[in-house]
PDB file of N, CA and C in Angstrom:
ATOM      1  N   UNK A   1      79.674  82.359 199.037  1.00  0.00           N
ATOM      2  CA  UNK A   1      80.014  83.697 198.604  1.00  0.00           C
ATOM      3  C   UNK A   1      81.495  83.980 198.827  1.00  0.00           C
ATOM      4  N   UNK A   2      81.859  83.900 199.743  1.00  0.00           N
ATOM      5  CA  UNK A   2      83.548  83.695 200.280  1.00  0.00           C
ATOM      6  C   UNK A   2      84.544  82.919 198.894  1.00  0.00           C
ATOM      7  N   UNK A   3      84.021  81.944 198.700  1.00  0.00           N
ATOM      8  CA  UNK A   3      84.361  80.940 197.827  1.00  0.00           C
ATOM      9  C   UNK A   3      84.819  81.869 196.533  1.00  0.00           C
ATOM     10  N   UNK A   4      83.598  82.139 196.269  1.00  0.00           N
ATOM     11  CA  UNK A   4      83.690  83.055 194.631  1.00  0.00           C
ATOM     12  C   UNK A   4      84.127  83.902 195.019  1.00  0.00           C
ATOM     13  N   UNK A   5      84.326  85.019 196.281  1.00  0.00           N
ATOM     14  CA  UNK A   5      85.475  86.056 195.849  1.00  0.00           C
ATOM     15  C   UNK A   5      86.849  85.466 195.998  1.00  0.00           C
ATOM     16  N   UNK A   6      87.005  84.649 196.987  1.00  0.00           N
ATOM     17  CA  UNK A   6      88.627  83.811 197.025  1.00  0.00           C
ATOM     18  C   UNK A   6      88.898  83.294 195.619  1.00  0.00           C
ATOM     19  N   UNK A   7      87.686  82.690 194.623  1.00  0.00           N
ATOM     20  CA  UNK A   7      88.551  82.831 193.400  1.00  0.00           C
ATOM     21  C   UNK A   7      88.765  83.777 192.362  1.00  0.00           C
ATOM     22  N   UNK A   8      87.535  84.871 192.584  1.00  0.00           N
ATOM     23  CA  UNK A   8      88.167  85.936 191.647  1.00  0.00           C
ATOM     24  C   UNK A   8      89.122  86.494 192.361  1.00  0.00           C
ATOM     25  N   UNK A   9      89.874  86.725 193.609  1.00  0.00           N
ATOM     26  CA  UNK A   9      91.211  87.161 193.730  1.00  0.00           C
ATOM     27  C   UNK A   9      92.133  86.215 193.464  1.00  0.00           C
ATOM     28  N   UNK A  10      91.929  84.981 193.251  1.00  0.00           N
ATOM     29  CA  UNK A  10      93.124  83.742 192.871  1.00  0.00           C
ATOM     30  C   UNK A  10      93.049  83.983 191.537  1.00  0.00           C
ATOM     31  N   UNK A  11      92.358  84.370 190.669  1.00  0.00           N
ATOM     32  CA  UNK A  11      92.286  84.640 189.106  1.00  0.00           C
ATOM     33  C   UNK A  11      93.055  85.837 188.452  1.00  0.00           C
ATOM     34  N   UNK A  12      93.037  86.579 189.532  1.00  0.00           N
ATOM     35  CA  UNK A  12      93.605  88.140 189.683  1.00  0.00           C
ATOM     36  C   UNK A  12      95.153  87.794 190.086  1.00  0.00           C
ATOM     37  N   UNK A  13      95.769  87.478 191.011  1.00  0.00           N
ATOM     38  CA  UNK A  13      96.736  87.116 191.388  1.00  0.00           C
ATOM     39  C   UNK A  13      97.795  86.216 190.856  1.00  0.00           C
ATOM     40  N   UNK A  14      96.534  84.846 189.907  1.00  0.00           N
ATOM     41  CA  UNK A  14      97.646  83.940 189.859  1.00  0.00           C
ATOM     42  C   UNK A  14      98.621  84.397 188.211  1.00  0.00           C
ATOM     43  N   UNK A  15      98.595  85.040 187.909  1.00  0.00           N
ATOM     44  CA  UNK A  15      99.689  85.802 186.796  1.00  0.00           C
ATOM     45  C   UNK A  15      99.611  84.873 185.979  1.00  0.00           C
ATOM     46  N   UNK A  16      99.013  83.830 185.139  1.00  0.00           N
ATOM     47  CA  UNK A  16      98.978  83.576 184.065  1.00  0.00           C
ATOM     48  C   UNK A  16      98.639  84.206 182.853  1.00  0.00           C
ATOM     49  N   UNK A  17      99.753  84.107 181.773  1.00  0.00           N
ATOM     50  CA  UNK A  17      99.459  85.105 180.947  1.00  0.00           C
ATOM     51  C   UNK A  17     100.016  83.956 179.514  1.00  0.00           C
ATOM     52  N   UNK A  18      99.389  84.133 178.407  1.00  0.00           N
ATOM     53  CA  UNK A  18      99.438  82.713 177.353  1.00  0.00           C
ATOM     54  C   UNK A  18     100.877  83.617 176.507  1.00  0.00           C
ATOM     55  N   UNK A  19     101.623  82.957 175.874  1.00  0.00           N
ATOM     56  CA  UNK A  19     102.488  82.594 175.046  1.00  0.00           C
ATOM     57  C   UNK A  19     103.116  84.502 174.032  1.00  0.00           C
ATOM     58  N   UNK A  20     102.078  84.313 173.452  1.00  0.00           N
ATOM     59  CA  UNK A  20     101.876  85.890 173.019  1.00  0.00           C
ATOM     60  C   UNK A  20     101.925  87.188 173.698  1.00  0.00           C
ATOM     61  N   UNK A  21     101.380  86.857 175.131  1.00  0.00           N
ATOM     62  CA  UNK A  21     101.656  88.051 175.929  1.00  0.00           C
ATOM     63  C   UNK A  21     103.015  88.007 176.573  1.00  0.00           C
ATOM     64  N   UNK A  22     103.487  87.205 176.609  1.00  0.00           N
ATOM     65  CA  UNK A  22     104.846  87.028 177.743  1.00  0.00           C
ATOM     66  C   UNK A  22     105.404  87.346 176.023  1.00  0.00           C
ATOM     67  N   UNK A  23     105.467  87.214 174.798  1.00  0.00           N
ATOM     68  CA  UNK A  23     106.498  87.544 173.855  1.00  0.00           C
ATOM     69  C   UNK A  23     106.157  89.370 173.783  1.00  0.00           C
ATOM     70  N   UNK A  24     104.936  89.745 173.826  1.00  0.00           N
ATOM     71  CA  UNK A  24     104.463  91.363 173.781  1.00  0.00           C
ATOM     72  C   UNK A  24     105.410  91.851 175.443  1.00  0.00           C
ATOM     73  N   UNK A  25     105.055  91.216 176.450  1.00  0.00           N
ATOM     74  CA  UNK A  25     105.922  91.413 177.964  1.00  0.00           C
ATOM     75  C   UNK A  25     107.440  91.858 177.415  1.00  0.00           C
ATOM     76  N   UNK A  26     107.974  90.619 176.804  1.00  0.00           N
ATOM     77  CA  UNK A  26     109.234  90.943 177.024  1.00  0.00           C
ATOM     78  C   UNK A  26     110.181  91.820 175.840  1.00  0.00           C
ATOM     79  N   UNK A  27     109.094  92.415 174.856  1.00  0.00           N
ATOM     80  CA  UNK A  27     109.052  93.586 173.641  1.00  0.00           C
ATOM     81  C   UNK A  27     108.791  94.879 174.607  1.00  0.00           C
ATOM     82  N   UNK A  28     107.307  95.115 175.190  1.00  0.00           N
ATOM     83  CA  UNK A  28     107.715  96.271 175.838  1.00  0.00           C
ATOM     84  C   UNK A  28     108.859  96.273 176.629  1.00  0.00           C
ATOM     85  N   UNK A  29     108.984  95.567 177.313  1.00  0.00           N
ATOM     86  CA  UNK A  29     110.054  95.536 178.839  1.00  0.00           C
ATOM     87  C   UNK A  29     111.462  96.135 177.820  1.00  0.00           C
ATOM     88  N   UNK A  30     111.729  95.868 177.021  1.00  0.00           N
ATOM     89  CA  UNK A  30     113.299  95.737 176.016  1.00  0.00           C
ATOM     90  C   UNK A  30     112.999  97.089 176.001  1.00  0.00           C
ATOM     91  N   UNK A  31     112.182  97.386 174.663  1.00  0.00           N
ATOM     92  CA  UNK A  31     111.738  98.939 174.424  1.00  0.00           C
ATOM     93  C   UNK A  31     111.588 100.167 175.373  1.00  0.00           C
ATOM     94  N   UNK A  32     111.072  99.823 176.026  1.00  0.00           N
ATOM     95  CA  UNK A  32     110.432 100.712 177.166  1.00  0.00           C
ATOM     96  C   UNK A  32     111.881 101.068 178.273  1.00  0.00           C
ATOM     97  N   UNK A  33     112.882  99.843 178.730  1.00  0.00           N
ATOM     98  CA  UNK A  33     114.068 100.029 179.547  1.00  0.00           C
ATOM     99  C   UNK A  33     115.410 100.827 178.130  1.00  0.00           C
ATOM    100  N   UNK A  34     115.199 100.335 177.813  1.00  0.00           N
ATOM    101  CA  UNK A  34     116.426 100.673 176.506  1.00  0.00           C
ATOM    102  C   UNK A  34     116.102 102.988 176.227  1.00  0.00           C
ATOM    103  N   UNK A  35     114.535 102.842 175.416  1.00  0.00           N
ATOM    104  CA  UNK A  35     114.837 104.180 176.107  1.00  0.00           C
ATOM    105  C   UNK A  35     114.754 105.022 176.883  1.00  0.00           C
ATOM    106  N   UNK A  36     114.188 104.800 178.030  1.00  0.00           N
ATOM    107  CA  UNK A  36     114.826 104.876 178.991  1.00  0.00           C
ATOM    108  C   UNK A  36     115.939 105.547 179.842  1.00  0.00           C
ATOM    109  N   UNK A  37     116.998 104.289 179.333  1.00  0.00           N
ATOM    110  CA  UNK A  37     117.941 104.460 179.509  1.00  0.00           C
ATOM    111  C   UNK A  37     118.802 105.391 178.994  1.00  0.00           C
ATOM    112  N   UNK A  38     118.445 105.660 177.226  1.00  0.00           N
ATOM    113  CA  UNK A  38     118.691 106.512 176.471  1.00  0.00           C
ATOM    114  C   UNK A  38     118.519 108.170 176.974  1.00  0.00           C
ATOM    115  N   UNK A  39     117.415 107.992 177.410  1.00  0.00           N
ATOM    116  CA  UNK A  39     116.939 109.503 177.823  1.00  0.00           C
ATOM    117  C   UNK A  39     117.723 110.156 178.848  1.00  0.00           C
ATOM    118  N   UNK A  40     118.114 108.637 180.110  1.00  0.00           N
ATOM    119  CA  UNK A  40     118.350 109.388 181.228  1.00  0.00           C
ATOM    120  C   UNK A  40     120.282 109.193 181.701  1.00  0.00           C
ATOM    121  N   UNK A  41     120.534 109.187 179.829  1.00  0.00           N
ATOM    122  CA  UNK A  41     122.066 109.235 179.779  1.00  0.00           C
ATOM    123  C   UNK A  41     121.774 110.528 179.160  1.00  0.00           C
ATOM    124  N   UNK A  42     120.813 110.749 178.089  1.00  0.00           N
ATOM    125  CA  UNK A  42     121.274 112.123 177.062  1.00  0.00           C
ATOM    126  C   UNK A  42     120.795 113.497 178.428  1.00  0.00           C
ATOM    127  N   UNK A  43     119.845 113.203 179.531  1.00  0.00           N
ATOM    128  CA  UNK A  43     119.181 114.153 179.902  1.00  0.00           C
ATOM    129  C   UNK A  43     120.324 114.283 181.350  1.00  0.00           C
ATOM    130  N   UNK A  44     121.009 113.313 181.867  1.00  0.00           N
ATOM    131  CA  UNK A  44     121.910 113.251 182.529  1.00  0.00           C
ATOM    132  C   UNK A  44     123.399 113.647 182.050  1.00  0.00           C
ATOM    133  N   UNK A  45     124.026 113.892 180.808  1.00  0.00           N
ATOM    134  CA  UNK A  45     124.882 114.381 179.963  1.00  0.00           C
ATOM    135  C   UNK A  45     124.732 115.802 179.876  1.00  0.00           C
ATOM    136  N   UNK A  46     123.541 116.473 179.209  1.00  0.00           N
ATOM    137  CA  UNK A  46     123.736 117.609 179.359  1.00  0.00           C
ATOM    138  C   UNK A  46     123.590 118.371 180.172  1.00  0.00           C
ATOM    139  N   UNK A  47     122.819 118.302 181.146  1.00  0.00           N
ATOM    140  CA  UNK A  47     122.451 118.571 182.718  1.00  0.00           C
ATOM    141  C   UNK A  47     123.834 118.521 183.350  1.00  0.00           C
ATOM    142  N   UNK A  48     124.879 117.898 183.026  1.00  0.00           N
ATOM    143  CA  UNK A  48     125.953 116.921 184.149  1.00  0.00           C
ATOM    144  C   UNK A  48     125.422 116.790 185.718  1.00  0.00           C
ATOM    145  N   UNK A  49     124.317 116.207 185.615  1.00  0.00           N
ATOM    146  CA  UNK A  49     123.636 115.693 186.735  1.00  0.00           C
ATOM    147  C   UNK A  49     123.287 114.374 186.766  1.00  0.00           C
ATOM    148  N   UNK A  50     124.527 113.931 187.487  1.00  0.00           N
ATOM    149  CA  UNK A  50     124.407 112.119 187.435  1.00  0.00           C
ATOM    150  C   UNK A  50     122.799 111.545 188.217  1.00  0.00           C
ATOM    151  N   UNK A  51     122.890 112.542 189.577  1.00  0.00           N
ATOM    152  CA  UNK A  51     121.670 111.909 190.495  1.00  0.00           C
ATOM    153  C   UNK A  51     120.615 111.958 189.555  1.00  0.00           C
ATOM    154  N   UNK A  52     120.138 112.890 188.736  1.00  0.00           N
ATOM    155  CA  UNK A  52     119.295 113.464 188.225  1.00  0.00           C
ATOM    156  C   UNK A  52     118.877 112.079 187.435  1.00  0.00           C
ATOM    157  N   UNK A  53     120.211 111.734 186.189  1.00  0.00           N
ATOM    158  CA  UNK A  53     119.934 110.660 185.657  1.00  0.00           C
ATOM    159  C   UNK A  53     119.629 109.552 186.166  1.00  0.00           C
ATOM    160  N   UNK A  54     119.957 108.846 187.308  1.00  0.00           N
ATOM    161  CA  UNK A  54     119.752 107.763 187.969  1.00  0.00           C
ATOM    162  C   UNK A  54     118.338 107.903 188.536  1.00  0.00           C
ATOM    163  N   UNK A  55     117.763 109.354 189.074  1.00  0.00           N
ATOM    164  CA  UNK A  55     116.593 108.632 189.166  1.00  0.00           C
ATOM    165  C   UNK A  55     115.916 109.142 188.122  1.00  0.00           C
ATOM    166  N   UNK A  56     116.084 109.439 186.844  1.00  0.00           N
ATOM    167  CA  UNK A  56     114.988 109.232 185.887  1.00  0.00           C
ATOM    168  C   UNK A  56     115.183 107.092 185.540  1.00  0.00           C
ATOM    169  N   UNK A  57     116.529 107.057 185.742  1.00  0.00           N
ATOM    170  CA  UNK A  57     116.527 105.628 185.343  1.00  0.00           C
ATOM    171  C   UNK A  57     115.756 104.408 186.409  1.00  0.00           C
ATOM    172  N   UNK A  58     116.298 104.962 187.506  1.00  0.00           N
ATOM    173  CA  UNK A  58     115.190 104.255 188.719  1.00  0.00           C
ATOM    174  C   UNK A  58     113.438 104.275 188.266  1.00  0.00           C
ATOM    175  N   UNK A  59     113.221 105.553 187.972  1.00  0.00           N
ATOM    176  CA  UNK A  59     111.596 105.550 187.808  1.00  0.00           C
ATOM    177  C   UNK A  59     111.017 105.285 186.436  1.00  0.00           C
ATOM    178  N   UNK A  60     112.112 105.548 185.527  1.00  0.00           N
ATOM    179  CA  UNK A  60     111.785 104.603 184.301  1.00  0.00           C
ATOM    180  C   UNK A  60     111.206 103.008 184.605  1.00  0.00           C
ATOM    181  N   UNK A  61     112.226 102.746 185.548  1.00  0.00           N
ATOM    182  CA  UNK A  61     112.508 101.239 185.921  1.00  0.00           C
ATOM    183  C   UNK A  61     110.821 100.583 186.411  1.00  0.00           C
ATOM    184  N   UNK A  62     111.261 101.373 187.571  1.00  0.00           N
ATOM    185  CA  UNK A  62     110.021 100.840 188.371  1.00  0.00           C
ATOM    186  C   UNK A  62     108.208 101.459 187.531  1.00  0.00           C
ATOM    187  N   UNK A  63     108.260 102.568 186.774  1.00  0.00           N
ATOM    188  CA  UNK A  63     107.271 102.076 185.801  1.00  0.00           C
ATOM    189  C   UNK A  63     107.166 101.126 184.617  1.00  0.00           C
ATOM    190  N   UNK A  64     108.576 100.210 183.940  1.00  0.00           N
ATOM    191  CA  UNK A  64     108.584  99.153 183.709  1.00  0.00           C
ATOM    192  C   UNK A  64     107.882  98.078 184.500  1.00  0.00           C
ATOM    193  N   UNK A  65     109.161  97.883 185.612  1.00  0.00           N
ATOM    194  CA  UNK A  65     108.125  96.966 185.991  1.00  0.00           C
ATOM    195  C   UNK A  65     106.585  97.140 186.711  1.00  0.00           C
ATOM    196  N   UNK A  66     105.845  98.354 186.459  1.00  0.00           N
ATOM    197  CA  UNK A  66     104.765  97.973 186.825  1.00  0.00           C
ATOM    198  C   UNK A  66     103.957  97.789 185.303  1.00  0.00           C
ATOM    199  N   UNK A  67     104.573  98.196 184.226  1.00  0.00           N
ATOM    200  CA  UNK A  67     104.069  97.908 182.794  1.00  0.00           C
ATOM    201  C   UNK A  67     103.713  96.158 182.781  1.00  0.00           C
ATOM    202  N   UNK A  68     105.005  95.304 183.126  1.00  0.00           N
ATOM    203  CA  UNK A  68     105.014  94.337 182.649  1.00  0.00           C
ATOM    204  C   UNK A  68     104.761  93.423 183.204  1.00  0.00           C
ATOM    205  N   UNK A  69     105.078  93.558 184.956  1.00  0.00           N
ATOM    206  CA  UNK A  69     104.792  92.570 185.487  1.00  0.00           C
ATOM    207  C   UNK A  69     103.354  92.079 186.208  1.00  0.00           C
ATOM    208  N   UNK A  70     102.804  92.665 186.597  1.00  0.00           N
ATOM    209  CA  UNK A  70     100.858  92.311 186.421  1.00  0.00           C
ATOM    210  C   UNK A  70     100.670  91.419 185.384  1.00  0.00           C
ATOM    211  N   UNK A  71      99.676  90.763 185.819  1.00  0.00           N
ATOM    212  CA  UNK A  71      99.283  89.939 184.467  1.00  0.00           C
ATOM    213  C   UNK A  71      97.627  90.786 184.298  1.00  0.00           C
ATOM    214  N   UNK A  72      98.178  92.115 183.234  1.00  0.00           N
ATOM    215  CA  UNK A  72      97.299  93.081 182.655  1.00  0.00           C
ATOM    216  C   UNK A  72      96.519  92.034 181.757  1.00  0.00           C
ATOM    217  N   UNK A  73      94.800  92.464 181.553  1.00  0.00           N
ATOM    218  CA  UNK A  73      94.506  91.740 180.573  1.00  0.00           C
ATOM    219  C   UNK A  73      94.703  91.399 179.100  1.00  0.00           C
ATOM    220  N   UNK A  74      95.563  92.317 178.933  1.00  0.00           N
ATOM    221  CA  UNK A  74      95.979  91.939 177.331  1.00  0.00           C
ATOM    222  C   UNK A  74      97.384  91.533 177.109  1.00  0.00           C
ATOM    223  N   UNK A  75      97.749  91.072 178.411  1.00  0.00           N
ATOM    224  CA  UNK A  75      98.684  90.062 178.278  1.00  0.00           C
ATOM    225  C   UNK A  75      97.946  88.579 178.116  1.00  0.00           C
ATOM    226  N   UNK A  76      96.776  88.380 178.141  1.00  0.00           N
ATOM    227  CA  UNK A  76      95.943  87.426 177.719  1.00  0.00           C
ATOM    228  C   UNK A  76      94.608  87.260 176.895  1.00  0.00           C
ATOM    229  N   UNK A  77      95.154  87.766 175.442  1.00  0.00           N
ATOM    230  CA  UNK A  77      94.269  87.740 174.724  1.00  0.00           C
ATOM    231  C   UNK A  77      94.441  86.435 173.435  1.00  0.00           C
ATOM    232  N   UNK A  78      95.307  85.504 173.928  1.00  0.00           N
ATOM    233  CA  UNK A  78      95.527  84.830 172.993  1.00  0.00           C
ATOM    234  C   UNK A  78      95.343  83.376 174.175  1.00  0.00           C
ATOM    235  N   UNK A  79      94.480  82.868 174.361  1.00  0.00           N
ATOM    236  CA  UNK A  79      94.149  81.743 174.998  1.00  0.00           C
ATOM    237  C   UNK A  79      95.084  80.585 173.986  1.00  0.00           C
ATOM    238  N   UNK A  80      95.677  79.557 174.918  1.00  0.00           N
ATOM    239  CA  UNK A  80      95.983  78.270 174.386  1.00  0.00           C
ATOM    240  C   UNK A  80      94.717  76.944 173.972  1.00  0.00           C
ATOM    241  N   UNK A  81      94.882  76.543 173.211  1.00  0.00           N
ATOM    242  CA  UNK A  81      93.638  75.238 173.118  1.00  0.00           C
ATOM    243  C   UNK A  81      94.757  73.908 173.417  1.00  0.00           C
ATOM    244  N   UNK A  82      94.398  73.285 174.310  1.00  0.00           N
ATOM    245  CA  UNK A  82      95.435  72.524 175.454  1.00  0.00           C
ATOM    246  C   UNK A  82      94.562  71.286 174.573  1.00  0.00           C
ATOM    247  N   UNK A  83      95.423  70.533 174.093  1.00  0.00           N
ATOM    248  CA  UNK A  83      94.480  68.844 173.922  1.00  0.00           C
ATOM    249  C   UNK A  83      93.801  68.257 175.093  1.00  0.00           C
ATOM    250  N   UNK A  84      92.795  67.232 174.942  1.00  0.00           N
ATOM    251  CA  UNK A  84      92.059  66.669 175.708  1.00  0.00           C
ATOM    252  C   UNK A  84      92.468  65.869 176.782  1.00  0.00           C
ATOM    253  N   UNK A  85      92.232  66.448 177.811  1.00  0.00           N
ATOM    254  CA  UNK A  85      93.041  65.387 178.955  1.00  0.00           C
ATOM    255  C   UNK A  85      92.833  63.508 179.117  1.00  0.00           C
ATOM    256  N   UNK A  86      93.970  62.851 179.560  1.00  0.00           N
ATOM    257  CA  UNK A  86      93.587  61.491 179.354  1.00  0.00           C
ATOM    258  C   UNK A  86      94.612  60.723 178.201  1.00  0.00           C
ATOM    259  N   UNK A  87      94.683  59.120 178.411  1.00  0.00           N
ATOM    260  CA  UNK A  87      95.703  58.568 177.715  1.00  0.00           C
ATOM    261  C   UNK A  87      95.822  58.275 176.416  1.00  0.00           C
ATOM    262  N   UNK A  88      94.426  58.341 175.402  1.00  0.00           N
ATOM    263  CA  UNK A  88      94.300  57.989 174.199  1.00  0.00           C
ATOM    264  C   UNK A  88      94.807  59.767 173.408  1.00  0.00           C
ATOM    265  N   UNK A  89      95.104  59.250 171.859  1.00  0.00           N
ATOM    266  CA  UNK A  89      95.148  60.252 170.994  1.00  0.00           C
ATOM    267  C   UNK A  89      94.028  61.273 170.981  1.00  0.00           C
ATOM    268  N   UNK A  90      94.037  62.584 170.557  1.00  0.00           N
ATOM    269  CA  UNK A  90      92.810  63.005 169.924  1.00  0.00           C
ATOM    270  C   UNK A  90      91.777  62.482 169.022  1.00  0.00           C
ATOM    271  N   UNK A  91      92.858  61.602 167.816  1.00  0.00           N
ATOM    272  CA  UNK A  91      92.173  61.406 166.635  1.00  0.00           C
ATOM    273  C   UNK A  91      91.636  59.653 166.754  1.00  0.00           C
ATOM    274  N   UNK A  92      91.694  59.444 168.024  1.00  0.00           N
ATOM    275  CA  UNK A  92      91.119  57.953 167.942  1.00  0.00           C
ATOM    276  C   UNK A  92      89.566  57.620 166.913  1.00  0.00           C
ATOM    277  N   UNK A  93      89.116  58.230 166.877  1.00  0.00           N
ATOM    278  CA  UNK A  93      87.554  58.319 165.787  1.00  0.00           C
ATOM    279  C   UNK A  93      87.962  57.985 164.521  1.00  0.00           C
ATOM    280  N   UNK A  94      88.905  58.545 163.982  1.00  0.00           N
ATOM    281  CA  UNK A  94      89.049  58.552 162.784  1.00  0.00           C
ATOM    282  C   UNK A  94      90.150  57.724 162.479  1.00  0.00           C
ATOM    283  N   UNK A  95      89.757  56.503 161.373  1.00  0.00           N
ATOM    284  CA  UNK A  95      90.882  55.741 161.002  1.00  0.00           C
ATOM    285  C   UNK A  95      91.395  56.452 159.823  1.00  0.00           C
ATOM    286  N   UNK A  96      92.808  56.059 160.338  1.00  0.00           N
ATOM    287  CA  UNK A  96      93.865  56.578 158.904  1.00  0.00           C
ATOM    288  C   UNK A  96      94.495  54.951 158.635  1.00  0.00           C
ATOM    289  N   UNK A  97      94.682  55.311 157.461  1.00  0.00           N
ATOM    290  CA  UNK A  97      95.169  54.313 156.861  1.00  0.00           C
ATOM    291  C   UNK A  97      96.639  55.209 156.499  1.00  0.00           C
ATOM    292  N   UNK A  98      98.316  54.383 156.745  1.00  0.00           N
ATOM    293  CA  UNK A  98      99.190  54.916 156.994  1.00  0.00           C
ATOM    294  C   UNK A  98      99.838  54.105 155.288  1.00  0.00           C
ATOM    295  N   UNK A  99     100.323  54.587 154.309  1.00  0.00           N
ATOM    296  CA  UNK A  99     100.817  53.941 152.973  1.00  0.00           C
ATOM    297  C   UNK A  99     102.431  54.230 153.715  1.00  0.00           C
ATOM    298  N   UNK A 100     103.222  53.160 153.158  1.00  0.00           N
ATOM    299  CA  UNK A 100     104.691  52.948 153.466  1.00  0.00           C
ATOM    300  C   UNK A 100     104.879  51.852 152.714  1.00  0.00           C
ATOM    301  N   UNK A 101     105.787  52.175 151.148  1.00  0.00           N
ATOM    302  CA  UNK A 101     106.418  51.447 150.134  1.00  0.00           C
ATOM    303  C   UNK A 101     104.864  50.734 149.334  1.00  0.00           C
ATOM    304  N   UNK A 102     104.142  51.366 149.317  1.00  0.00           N
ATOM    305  CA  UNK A 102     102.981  51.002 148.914  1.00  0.00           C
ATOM    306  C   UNK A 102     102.331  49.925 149.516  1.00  0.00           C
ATOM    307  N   UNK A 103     102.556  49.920 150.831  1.00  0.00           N
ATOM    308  CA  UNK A 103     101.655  48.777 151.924  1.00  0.00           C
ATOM    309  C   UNK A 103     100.759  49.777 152.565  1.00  0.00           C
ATOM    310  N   UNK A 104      99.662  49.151 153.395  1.00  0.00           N
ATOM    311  CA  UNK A 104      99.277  50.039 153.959  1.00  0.00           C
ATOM    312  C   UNK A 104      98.554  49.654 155.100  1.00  0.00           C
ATOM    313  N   UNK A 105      99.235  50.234 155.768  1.00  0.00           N
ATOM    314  CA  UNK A 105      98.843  49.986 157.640  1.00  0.00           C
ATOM    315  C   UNK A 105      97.664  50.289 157.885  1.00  0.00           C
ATOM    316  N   UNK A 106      96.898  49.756 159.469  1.00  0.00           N
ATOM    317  CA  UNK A 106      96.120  50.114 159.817  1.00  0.00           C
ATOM    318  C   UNK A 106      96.550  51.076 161.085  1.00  0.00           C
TER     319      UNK A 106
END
């Protein structure tokens, strides 16, 4: 019993996230800091309240990174299909016959 919760918290923890989510990760992260940043120059400009702006930009921040950095589940909705482990090809089953100058290999 120990076992199986030590790995659903190692499943939880270990932050793997496939290909698609780390490209969606680093789209929000851009989007999400950029305005942001925007806001807490225009809302820090007319205010002329620098502190003010810095921490809208601080807490922008740090709800970034809690947006992006978890490995949320739909940073993994696109599983990889990894080839078959071991030294031969996939396609060992199937012979191809390879044509080159009209010869043709086995």
């Amino acid at each position: 019993m120990a076992d199986q919760l030590l790995e659903q918290v190692r499943d939880v923890v270990d932050g793997q996230i496939d290909f698609e989510g780390q490209k969606l990760a680093e789209t929000l992260a851009t989007v999400f800091l950029a305005s942001i940043g925007g806001i807490s120059l225009v809302v820090g400009f007319f205010l002329q309240d620098i502190a003010l702006s810095l921490k809208i930009g601080l807490g922008g921040t740090a709800l970034a990174f809690l947006l992006v950095v978890p490995p949320w589940p739909f940073f993994k909705q696109h599983p990889v299909k990894w080839l078959p482990v071991g030294g031969e090809s996939a396609i060992t089953s199937v012979q191809q016959n390879i044509v080159i100058d009209e010869k043709t290999l086995a």
